[in-house]
Protein backbone atom coordinates (compact mmCIF):
# COMPACT_ATOMS: atom_id res chain seq x y z
CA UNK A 1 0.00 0.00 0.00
CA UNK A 2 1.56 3.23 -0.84
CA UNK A 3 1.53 6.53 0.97
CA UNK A 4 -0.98 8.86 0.90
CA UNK A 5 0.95 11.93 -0.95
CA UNK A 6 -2.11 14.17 -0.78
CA UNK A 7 -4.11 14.00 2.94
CA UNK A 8 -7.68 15.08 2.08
CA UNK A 9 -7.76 18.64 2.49
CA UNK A 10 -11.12 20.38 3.36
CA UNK A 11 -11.77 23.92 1.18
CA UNK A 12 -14.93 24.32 3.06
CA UNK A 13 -13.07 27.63 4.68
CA UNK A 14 -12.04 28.38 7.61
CA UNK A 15 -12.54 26.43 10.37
CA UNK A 16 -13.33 27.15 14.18
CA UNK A 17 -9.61 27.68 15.40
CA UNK A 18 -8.54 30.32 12.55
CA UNK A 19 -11.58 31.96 12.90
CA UNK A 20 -10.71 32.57 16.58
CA UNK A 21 -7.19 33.34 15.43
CA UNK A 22 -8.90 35.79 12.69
CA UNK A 23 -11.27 37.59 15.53
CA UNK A 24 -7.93 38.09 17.34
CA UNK A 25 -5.40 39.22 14.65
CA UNK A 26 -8.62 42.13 13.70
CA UNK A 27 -9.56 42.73 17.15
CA UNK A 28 -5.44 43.68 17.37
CA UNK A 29 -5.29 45.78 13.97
CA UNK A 30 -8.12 47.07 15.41
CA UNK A 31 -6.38 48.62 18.05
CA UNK A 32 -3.14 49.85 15.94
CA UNK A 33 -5.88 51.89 13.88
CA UNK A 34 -7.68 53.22 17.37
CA UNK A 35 -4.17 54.18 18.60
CA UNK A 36 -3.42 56.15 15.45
CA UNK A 37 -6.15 58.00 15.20
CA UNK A 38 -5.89 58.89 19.26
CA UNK A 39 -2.39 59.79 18.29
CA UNK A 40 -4.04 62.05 15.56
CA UNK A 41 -6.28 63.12 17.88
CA UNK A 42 -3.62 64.26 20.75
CA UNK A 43 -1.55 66.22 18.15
CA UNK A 44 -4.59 68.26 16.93
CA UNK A 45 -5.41 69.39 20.17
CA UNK A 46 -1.51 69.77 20.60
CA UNK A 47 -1.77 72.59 17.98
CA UNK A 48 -4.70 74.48 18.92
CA UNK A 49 -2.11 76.40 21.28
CA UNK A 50 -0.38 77.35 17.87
CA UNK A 51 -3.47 79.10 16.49
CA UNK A 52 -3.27 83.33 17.90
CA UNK A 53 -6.77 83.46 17.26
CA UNK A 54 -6.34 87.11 15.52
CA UNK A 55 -9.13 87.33 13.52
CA UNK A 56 -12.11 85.18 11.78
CA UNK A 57 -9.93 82.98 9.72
CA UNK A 58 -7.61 82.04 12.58
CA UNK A 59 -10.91 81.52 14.87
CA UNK A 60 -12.24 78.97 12.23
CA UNK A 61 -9.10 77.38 12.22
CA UNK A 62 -9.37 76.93 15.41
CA UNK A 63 -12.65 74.74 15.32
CA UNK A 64 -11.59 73.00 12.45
CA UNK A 65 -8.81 71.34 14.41
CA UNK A 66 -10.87 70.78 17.21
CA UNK A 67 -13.87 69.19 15.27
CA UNK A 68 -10.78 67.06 14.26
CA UNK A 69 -9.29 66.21 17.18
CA UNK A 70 -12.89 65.07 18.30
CA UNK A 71 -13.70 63.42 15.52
CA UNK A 72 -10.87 61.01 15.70
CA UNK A 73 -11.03 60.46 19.54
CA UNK A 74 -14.60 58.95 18.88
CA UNK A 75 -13.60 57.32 15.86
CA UNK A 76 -10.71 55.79 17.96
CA UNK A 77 -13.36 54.57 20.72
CA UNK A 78 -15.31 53.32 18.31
CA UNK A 79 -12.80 51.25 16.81
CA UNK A 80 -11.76 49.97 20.08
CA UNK A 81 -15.41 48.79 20.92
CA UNK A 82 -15.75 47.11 17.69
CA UNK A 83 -12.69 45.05 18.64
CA UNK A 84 -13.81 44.72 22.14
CA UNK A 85 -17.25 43.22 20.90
CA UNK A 86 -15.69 41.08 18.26
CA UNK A 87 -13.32 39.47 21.17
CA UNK A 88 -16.49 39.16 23.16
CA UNK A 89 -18.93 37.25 20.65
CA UNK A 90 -16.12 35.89 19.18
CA UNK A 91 -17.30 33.53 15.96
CA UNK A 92 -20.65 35.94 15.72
CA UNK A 93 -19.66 39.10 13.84
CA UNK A 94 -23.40 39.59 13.27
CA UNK A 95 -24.51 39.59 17.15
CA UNK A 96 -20.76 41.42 17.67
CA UNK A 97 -22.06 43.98 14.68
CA UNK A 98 -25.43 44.45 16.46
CA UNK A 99 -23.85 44.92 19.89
CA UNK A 100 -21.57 47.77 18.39
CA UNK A 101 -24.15 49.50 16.81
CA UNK A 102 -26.45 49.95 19.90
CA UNK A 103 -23.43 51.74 22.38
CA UNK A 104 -21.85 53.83 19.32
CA UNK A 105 -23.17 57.27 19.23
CA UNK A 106 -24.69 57.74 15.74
CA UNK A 107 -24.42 61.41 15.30
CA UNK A 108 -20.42 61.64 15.53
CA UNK A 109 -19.86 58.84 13.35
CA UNK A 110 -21.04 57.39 10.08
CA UNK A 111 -20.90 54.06 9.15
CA UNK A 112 -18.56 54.40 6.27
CA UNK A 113 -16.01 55.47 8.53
CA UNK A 114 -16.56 52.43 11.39
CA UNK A 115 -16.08 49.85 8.24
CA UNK A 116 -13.59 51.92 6.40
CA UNK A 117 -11.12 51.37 8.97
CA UNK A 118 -12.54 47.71 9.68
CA UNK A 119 -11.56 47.05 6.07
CA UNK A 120 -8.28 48.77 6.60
CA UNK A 121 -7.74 46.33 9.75
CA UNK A 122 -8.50 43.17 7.81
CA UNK A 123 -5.99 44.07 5.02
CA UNK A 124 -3.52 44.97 7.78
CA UNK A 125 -3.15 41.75 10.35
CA UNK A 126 0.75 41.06 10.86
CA UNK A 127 0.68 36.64 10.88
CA UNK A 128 1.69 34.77 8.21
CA UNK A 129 -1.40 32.06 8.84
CA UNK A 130 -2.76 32.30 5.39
CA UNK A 131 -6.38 30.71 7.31
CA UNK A 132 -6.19 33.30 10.20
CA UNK A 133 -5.58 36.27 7.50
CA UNK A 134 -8.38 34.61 5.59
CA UNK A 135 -10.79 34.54 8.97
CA UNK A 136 -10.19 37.83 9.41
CA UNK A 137 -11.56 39.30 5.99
CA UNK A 138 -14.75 36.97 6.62
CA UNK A 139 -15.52 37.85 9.88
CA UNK A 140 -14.50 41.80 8.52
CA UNK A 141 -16.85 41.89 5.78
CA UNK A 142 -19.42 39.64 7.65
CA UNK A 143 -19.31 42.34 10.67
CA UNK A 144 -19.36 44.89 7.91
CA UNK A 145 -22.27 43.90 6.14
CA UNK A 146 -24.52 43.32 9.42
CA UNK A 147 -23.11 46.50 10.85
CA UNK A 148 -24.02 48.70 7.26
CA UNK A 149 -27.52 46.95 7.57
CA UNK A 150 -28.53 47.49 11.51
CA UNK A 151 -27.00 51.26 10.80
CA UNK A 152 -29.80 51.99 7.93
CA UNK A 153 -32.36 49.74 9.56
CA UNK A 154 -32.54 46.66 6.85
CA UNK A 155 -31.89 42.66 7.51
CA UNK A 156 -28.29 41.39 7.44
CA UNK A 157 -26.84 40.02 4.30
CA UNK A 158 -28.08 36.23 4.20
CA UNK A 159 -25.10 33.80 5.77
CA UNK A 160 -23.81 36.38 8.46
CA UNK A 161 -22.49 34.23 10.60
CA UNK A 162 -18.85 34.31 8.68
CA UNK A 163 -18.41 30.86 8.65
């Protein structure tokens, strides 16, 4: 009896453990894009000392880099409690998307920002598990299209569980 060169493989996607590896390589690019954009957010207000405030222009300036600066602190929070909830429901991004959506405040943020940088964070995971990198733009895209739908009120895409 010869060996077996070629073990049956199964391309029926990920399964369970690199889809917990994917929620935790997101949940952690996640977090590199919250920390730059609180970095952004500390050197805005870091410059609104700069601005004399002379005259109209200056004064405008001046609320332009604050609506900044607050802008990407709750981006940043946002971003962190999308990671936080994806970690917590870890292997539901739909239930994880819904949970997001009800603690985000909807007036600061848009949705095409939230899964802008969720994208960004599923392009950007630093593993070379091919399976894990894989989980990770399911479950981002999964979360993505659950989150998009709760945010303007419609159904989630059909198969939302990301598996």
């Amino acid at each position: 009896m010869e060996d077996d060169l070629h073990p049956d493989f199964s391309f029926a996607g990920p399964g369970p453990q690199d889809m917990a590896n994917g929620t935790a390589i997101l949940a952690t690019a996640l977090l590199r894009e919250a920390e730059s954009l609180a970095q952004t957010a500390a050197g805005l207000r870091g410059t609104l000392a700069l601005f004399a405030m002379d005259g109209p222009a200056e004064l405008e300036d001046h609320r332009m880099m604050q609506a900044g600066a607050r802008a990407a602190s709750v981006l940043a929070g946002a971003l962190v409690l999308v990671a936080r909830d994806l970690l917590r429901f870890t292997g539901e991004p739909v239930r994880a998307a819904q949970e997001t959506l009800g603690r985000l405040p909807h007036g600061s943020l848009s949705v095409g920002e939230v899964v802008g940088h969720l994208r960004a964070a599923a392009l950007a995971p630093v593993t070379d598990d091919g399976a894990a990198r894989i989980a990770a733009a399911t479950i981002a895209e999964t979360f993505a299209s659950a989150f998009e739908a709760a945010w303007h009120g419609t159904a989630p895409a059909i198969g939302g569980k990301g598996d």
